[in-house]
Structures are given as structure tokens and as C-alpha cells.
Protein backbone atom coordinates (compact mmCIF):
# COMPACT_ATOMS: atom_id res chain seq x y z
CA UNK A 1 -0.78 30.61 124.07
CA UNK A 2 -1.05 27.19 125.82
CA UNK A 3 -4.80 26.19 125.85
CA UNK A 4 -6.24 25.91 129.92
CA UNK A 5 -5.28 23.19 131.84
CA UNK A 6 -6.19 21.81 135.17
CA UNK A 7 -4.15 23.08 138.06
CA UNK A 8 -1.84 21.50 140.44
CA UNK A 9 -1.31 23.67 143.61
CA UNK A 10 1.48 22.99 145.86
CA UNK A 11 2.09 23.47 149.48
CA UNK A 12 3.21 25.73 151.33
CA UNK A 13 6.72 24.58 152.09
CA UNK A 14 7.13 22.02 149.21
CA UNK A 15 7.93 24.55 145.99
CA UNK A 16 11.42 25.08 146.32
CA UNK A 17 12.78 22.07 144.61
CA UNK A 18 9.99 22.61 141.86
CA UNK A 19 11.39 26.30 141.93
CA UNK A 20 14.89 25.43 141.48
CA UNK A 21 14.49 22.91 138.82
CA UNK A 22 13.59 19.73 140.22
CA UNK A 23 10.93 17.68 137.79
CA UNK A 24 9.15 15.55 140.00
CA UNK A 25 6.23 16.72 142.09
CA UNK A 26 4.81 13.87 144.29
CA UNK A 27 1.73 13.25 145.48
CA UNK A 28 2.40 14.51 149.19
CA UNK A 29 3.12 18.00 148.05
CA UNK A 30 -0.01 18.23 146.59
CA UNK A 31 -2.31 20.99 148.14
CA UNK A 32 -5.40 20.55 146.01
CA UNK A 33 -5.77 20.46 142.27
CA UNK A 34 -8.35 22.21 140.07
CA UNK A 35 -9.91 21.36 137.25
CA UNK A 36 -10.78 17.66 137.29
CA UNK A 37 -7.48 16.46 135.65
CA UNK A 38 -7.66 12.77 134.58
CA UNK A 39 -4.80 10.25 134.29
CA UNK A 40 -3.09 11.20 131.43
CA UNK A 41 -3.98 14.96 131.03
CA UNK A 42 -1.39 17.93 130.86
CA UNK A 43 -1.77 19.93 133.76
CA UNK A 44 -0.26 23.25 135.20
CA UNK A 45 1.75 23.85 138.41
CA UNK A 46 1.76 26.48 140.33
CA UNK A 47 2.50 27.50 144.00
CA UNK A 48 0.48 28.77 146.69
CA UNK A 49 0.93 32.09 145.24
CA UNK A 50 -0.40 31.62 142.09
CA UNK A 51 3.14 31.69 140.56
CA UNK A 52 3.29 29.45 137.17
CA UNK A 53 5.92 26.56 137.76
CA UNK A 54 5.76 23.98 134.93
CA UNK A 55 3.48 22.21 133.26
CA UNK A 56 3.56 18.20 132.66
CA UNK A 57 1.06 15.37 132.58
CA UNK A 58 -0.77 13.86 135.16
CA UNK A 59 -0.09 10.79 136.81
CA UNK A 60 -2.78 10.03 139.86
CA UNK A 61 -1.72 6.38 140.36
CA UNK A 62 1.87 6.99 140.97
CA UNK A 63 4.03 8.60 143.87
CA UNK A 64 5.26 11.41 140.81
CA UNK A 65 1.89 12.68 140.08
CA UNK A 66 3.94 15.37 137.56
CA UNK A 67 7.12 15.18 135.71
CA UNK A 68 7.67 18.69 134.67
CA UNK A 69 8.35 18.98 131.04
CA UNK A 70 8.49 22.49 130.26
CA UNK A 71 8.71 25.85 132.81
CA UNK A 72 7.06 27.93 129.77
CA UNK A 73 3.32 29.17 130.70
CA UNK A 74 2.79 29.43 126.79
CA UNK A 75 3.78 26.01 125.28
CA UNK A 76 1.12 22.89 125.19
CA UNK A 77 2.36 19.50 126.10
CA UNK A 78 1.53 18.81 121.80
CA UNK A 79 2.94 17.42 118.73
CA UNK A 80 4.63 20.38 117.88
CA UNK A 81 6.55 20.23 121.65
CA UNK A 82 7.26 16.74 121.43
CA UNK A 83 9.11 17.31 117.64
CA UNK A 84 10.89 19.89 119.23
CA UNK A 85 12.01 18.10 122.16
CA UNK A 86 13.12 15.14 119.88
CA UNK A 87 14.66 17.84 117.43
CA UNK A 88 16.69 18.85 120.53
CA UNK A 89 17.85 15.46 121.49
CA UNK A 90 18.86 14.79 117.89
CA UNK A 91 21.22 17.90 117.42
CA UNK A 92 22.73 16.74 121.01
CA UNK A 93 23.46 13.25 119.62
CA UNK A 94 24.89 15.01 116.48
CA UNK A 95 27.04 16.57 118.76
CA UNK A 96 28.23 13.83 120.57
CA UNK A 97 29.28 12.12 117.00
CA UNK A 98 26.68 9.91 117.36
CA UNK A 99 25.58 7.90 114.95
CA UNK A 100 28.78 7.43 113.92
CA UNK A 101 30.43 4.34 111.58
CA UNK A 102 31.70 2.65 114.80
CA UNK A 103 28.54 2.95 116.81
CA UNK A 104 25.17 2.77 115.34
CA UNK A 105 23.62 1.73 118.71
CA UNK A 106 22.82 4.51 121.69
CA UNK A 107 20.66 5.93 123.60
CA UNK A 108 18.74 9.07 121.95
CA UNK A 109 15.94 9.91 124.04
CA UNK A 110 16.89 9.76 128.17
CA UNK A 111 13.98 11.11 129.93
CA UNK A 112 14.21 14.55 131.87
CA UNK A 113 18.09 14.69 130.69
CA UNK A 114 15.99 15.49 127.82
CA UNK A 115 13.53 17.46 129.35
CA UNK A 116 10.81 14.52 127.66
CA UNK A 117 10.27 12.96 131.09
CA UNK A 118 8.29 9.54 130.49
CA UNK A 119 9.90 8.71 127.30
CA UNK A 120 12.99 6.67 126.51
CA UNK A 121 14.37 6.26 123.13
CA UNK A 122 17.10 3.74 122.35
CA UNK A 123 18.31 3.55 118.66
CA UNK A 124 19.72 0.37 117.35
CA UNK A 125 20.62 0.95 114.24
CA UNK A 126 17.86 0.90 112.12
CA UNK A 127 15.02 0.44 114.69
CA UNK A 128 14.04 2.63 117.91
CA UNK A 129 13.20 0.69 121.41
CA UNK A 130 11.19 2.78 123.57
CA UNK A 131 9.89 2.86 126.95
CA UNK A 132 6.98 4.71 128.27
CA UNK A 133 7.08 5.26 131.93
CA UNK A 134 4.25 7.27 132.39
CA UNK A 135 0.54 7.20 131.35
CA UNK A 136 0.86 10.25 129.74
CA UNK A 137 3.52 9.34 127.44
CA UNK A 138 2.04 5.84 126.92
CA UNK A 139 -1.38 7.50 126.12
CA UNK A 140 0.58 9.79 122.98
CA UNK A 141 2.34 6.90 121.87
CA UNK A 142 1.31 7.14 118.44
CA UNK A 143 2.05 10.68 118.44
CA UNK A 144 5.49 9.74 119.66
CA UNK A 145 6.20 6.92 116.95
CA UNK A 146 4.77 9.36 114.36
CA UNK A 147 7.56 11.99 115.70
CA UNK A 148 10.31 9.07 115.89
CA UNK A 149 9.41 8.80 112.18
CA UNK A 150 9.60 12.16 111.24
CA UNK A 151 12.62 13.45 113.01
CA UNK A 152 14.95 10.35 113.32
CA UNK A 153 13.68 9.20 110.16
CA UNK A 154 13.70 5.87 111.92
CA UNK A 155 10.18 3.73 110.97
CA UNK A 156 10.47 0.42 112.74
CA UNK A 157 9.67 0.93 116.76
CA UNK A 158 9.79 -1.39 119.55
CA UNK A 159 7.89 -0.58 122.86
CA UNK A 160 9.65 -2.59 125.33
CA UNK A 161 8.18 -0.55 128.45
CA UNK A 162 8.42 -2.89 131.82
CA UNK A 163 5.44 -3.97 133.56
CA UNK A 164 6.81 -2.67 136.60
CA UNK A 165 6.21 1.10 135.20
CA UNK A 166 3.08 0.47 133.67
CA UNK A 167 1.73 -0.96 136.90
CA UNK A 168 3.03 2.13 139.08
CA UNK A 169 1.24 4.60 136.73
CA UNK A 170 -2.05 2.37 136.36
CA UNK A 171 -2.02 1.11 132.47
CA UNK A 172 -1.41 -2.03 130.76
CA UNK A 173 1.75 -2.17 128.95
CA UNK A 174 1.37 -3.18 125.44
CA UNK A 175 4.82 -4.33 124.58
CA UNK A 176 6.17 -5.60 120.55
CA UNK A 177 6.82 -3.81 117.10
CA UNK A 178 4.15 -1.16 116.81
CA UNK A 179 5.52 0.43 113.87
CA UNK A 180 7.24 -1.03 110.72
CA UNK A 181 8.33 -4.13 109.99
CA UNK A 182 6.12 -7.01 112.33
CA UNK A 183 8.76 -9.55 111.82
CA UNK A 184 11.60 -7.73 113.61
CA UNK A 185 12.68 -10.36 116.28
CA UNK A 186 16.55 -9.26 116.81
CA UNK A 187 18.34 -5.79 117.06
CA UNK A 188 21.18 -5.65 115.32
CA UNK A 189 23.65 -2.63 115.33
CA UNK A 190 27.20 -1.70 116.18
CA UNK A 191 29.17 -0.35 119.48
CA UNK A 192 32.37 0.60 119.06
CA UNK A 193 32.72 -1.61 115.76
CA UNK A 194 31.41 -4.22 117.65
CA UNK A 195 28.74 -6.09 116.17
CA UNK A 196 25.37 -7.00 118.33
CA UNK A 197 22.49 -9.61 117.44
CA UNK A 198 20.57 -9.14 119.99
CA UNK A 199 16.86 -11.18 120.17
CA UNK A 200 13.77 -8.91 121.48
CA UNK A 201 12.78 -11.96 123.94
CA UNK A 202 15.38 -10.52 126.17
CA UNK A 203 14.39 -8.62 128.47
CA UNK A 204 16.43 -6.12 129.78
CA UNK A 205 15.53 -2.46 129.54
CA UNK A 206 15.28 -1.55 126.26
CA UNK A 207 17.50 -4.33 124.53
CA UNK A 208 20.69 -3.23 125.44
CA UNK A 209 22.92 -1.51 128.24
CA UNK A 210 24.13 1.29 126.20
CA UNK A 211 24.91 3.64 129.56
CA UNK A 212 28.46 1.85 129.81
CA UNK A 213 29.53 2.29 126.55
CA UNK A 214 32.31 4.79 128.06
CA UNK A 215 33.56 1.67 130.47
CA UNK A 216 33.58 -0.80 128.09
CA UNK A 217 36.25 1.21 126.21
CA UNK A 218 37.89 1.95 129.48
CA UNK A 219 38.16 -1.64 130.37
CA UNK A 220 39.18 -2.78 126.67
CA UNK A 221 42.71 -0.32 127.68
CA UNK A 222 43.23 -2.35 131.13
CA UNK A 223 42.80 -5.94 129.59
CA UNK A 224 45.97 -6.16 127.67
CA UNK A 225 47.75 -9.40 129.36
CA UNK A 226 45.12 -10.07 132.10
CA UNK A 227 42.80 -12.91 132.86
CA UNK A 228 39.53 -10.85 133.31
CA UNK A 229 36.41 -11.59 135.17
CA UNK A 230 32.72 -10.63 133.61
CA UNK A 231 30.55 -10.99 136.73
CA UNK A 232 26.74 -10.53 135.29
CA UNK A 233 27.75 -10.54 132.46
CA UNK A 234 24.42 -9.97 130.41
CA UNK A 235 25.34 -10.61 127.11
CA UNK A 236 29.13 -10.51 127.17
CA UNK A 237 29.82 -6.86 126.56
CA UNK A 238 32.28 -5.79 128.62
CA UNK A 239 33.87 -9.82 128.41
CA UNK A 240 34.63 -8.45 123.99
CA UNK A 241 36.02 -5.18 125.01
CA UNK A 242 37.86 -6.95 127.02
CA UNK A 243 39.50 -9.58 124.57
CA UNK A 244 39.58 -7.36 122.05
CA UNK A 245 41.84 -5.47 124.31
CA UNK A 246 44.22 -8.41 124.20
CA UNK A 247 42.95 -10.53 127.69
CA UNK A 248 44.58 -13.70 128.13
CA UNK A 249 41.53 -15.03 128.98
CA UNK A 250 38.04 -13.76 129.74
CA UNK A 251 35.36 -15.74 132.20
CA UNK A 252 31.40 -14.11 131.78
CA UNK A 253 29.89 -15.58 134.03
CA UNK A 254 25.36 -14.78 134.39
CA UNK A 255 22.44 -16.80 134.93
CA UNK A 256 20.41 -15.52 132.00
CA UNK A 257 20.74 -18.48 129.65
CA UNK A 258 19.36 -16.59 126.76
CA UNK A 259 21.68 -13.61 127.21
CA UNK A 260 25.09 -16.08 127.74
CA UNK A 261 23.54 -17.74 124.06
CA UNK A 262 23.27 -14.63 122.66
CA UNK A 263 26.52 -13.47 124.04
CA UNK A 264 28.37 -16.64 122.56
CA UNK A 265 26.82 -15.46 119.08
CA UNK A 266 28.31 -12.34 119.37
CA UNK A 267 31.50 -13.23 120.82
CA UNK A 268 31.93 -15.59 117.35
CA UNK A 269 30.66 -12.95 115.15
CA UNK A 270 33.33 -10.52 116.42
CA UNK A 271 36.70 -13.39 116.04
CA UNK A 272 36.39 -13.35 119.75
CA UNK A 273 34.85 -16.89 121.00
CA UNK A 274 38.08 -18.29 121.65
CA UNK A 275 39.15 -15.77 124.53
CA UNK A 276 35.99 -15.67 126.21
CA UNK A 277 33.83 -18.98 128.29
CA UNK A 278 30.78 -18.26 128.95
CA UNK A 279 29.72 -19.69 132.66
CA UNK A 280 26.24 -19.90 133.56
CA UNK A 281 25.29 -19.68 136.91
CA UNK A 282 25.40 -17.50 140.10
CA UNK A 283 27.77 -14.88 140.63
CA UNK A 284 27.55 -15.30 144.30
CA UNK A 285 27.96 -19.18 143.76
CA UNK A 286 30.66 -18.96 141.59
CA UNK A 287 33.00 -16.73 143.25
CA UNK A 288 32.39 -18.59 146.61
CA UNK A 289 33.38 -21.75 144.35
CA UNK A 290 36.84 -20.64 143.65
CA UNK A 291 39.83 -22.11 145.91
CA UNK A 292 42.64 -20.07 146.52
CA UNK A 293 43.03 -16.17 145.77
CA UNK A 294 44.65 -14.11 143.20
CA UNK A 295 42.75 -16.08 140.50
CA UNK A 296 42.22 -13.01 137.98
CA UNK A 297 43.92 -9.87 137.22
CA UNK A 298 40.93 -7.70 136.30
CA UNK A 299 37.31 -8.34 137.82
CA UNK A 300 34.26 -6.35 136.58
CA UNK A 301 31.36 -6.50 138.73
CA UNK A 302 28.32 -5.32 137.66
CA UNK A 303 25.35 -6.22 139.52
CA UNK A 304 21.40 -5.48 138.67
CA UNK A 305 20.02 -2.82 140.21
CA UNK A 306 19.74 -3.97 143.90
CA UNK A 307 17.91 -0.48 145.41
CA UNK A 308 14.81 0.87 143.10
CA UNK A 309 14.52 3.41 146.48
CA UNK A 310 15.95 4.60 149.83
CA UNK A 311 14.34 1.88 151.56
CA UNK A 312 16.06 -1.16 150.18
CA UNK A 313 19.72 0.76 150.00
CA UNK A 314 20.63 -1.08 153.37
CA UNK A 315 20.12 -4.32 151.92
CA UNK A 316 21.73 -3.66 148.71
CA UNK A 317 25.12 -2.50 150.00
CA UNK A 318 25.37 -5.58 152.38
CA UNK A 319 24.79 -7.52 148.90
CA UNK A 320 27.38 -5.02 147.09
CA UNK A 321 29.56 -5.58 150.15
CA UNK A 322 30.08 -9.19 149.90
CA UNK A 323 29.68 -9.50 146.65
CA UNK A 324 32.87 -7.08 146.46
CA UNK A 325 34.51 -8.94 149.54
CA UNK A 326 34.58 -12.25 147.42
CA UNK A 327 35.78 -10.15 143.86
CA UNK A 328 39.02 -8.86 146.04
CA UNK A 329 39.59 -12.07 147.25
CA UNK A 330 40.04 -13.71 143.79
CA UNK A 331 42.11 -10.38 142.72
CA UNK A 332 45.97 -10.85 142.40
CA UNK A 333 47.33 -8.84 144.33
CA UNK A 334 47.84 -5.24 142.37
CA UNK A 335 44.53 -6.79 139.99
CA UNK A 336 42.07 -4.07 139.36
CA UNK A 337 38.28 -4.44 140.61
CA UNK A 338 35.37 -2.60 138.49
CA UNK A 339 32.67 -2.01 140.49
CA UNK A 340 29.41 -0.63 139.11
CA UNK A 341 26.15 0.48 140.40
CA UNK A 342 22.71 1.24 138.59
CA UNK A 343 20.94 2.14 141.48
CA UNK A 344 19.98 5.72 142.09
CA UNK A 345 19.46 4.81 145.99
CA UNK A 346 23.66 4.21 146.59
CA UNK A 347 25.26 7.53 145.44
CA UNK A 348 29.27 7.72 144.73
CA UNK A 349 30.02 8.25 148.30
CA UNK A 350 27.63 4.96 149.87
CA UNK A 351 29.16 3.24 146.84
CA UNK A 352 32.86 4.08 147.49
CA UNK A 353 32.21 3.17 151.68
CA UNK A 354 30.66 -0.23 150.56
CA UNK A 355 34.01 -0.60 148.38
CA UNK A 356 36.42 0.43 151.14
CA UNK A 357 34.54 -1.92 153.50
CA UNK A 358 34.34 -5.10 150.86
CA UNK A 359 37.86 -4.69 150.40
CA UNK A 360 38.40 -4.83 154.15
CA UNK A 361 36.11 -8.17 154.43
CA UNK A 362 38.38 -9.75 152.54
CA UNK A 363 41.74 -8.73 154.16
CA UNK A 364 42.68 -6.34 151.35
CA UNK A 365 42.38 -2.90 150.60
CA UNK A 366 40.77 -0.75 147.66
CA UNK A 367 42.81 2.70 146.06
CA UNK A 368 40.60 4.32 143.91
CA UNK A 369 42.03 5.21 140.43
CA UNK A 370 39.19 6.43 138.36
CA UNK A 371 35.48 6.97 138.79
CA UNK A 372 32.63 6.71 135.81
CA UNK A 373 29.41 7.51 135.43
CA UNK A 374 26.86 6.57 132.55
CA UNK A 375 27.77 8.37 128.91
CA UNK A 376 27.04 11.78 127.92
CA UNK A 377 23.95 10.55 125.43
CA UNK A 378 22.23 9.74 129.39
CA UNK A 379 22.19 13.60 129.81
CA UNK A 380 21.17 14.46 133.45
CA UNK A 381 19.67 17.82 134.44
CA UNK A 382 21.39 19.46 137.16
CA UNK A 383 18.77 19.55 139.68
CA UNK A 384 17.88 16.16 139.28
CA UNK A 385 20.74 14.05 141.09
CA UNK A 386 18.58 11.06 140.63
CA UNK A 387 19.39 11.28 137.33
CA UNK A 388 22.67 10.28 137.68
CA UNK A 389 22.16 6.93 138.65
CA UNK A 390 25.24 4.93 136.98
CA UNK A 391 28.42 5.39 139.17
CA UNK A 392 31.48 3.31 138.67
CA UNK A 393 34.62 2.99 140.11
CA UNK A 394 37.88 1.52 139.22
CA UNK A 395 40.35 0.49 141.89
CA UNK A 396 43.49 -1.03 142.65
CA UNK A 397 43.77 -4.05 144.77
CA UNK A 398 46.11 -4.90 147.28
CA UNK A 399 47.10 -7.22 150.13
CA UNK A 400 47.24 -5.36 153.96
């Protein structure tokens, strides 16, 4: 039996999406809590009723003040949960065929797609990258590097948890090799026999974006023959799948000097430097640069995330829109246009309306041949659409 906890108590009115599955609570359903539960602590949810919902930890600084990690009334929030949970994620991996002799870099750990909400695990190769987006999580994270040990038999851990998280939740991230080997300073692993060298000073997520994997093989099968466009490129990996796939020519074009460096290296440790220039400088700047239209065949465009919530998803799709007005313009005409989104705010359908408008802008129009979303080791619970936050689309583009 779980040991007592202090009690959440929802409203009246606010326990249906709890009911159903949902694993946020925020702060405004909140009826009162009992207990005295401090920042950190596993606590119990229950409705007005007195009906057990889930239990998680608290979080009093943020909007989430629970992320439900398990619906049963007799299981503690312990060691022995967390090994399970990782356990669990493992066997799903195994599954998958991950790790496998082509790809020794993924994600193993996605947060309440692995009903471990808080925790992120990345494994590249022989080191784990976490992130620990709540205070509970980042208050165990011993325990957790203790469990990484133990059940992924991985020994060398990274926490690369963003300030942005740490300040939402109220801690102070504590980022760098807290387990293992102190002089790690690059990850290196595989994707798709592709080798990475990838330095910790950048900065993005956990090291790598490994939620496109199933694009970047995608886009490696439409390259054959085509001068391709890498808009943010990062660190070039969609410009190698796509020269691998036989591109004419590749452009990656970012402003991260650091990750265009570090995409270089990799682009020469792979035999593929001499299909592939690496631009640096604004997306925005450079497609408004070029003269003329129907400069490439293939365009990815992959943007940052533009809309962290609701409230900024009317400013990100006029940035979306023109940035996908400018990509259609420098399409030939039957060229193919990539168009990604990491932002849980614009779901498929805003996403394909921003598309179908771009296209208009620039006097074209957009046929939708294929959509994507992030890869099946970025599980996503079924009532949590916020978990599926990666939506692609791949259309053709033609003239009016």
C-alpha cells in the first residue's frame, strides 16, 4: 500500500479530463489541497467525491501543479516505480528495434508517452541526456541516474534541462555530466548509419532532434536528382539524408554558427561535404535574397518552435505563412515543400490552412501528399493531444 500523501481536490466541473486520462491538472482546477504538500512532494488526486484519480508530484510554481503518473491508489511515486517505468520504456524501445547497428541514437524516455511525466531520456550511444521538467523529477535526480544505470546499463549522464523549465517550476537548473565520465564534451552515436559528433555546448534540447528521424529517411527517398533546400538547418541532418539520397546539390542554410561547424564535421565524416554548403545566416533573409523562382526542387522547412501556447499561435502562423510563401516561390514548379512544425499550439489542421494560404501568397498552390508526425520512440498517450506536437507535411508544388 502507497504510504499517505497530501491531497489534491478538484472542482466541481474540472474532473473529467483527469477522469478520462488527461495528465495535467492545473492550478485553476484546484479546489483546495490537504495536507501541506511542498514543491516537490507526491501527492494524491481525487474529485469532489472523494474518488481516487492519480497520484503525481507537486508542482506549486507552475500552471501544471500535477502531472499524473500513475491512476493506481496502491503504488508510491518510489524507486521501485521509477525502475519499472524505465523497465517499460526499455522493452518498448526493444520493440521498436531500437538500439539497433544503424541507429545507436534515440529517444528512450518521452515524458507522459511514458507515463514518467517530468523526465526525458535521450540515449546517444553510450551516454544518456536528460531533461527534468519538473521539480519533482529534478529533486529524484539521483534516484533517476541511479535507475538509468541500472536498467539501461548506461553510466555516463548529461542533464541538459532548459532554464526555461526550471524557472516555470521554481528550481535552479544544474546542467553538465553528473554521472560518469567528467570529460565528456561531445555525443557521438549513429542515426541511420549516419555518424554524429555532436559538442554538449550546443544547446538544443537534449543534443539532438531525434523526433524526425522517420522524415529524414523520408526525405533521403525524394532527393534522388534534386537540388534541395535545408532551411534551419541545425546541424545538417536532414541536408545528409538528403545527399546521401543522391541530391545534386544540398544548401543548409541556419544562423547557429556552432551547429553549421558541427554540421560541416559531420557532413565530412559521412563522404558527404562535397554535396552539401553550409550558409549561415537568416532563413527569412536568405530566401528573400534569391532572384527569380523555381530555384530548388525540394525545400525542407523546419522552423523552431514559434508557439510554446495558444496565445502566441496567431503570430506564429503569420511567421509559418510567409516563411512558406517565400519556400513556394523558390520551388520549381512540381518541387516538393516539407513543412514542419514543433509547436503543440498549431495542430495538423491550423498547420495545413497556414500551408494552403502560404502557397496562395506566393501565386502557387500546395497538394498534400503525405503527412508525418514525430517517431514512434515519442510515444503519445491518447488523451493527451498535446503530446503530439511534431506534425509534418509533404506537398507538391505547383504554378495556378
Amino acid at each position: 500500500m502507497a504510504a499517505t500523501t497530501p491531497t489534491v481536490i478538484l472542482k466541481p466541473g474540472h474532473v473529467q479530463p483527469i477522469w478520462s486520462g488527461h495528465p495535467w491538472v492545473f492550478s485553476q482546477a484546484v479546489q483546495r489541497i490537504q495536507g501541506g504538500a511542498l514543491p516537490g512532494q507526491e501527492v494524491s488526486v481525487i474529485d469532489p467525491r472523494g474518488n481516487f484519480l492519480g497520484r503525481g508530484y507537486y508542482s506549486p510554481d507552475s500552471a501544471i501543479v500535477v502531472r499524473i503518473a500513475t491512476r493506481n491508489p496502491d503504488v508510491s511515486l518510489d524507486s521501485a516505480w521509477l525502475r519499472k517505468g524505465l523497465s517499460h520504456a526499455l522493452a518498448l524501445r526493444h520493440e521498436l528495434g531500437l538500439p539497433s547497428k544503424q541507429t545507436n541514437g534515440f529517444r528512450l524516455v518521452h515524458s507522459e508517452g511514458d507515463l514518467l511525466p517530468g523526465l526525458i531520456v535521450d540515449r546517444l550511444n553510450n551516454t544518456a541526456s536528460i531533461q527534468l521538467t519538473t521539480i519533482g523529477m529534478q529533486s529524484r535526480r539521483d534516484m533517476i541516474c541511479d535507475a538509468i544505470g541500472d536498467v539501461f546499463g548506461i553510466h555516463s549522464v548529461v542533464d541538459r534541462t532548459p532554464g526555461t523549465y526550471a524557472k516555470a517550476e521554481g528550481f535552479e537548473p544544474d546542467p553538465g555530466v553528473v554521472r560518469g565520465d567528467t570529460g565528456i564534451n561531445v555525443f557521438q552515436f549513429a542515426e541511420r548509419e549516419l555518424q554524429y559528433e555532436i559538442p554538449l555546448e550546443i544547446g538544443q534540447k537534449t543534443g539532438f532532434y531525434f523526433d524526425q528521424r522517420p522524415l529524414r529517411g523520408r526525405v533521403e527517398q525524394l532527393s534522388r536528382g534534386r537540388r534541395v533546400l535545408d532551411a534551419f538547418c541545425f546541424v545538417g541532418s536532414f541536408a545528409m539524408a538528403a545527399a546521401r539520397g543522391g541530391a545534386s546539390q544540398v544548401v543548409a542554410v541556419d544562423n547557429n554558427v556552432m551547429a553549421l561547424e558541427t554540421g560541416a564535421r559531420c557532413a565530412a565524416l559521412n563522404g558527404l561535404a562535397d554535396r552539401i554548403s553550409f550558409s549561415r545566416g537568416s532563413v527569412r533573409d536568405f530566401l528573400s535574397s534569391q532572384r527569380g523562382v523555381g530555384q530548388f526542387d525540394l525545400v525542407i522547412l523546419d522552423p523552431p518552435g514559434m508557439a510554446p501556447s495558444h496565445k502566441d499561435s496567431q503570430n506564429a502562423g503569420k511567421a509559418i505563412r510567409w516563411l512558406v510563401g517565400q519556400a513556394c516561390r523558390v520551388i520549381k514548379p512540381g518541387g516538393v515543400l516539407v513543412l514542419s512544425s514543433c509547436s503543440a499550439a498549431i495542430d495538423l489542421e491550423s498547420l495545413t490552412r497556414i500551408l494552403a494560404i502560404g502557397a496562395t501568397d506566393s501565386r502557387t498552390q500546395a497538394v498534400i501528399l503525405e503527412r508525418w508526425f514525430q517517431g514512434a520512440d515519442h510515444p503519445v498517450n491518447a488523451a493527451f493531444s498535446e503530446g503530439l506536437y511534431l506534425k509534418s507535411l509533404i506537398a507538391r508544388i505547383d504554378t495556378n
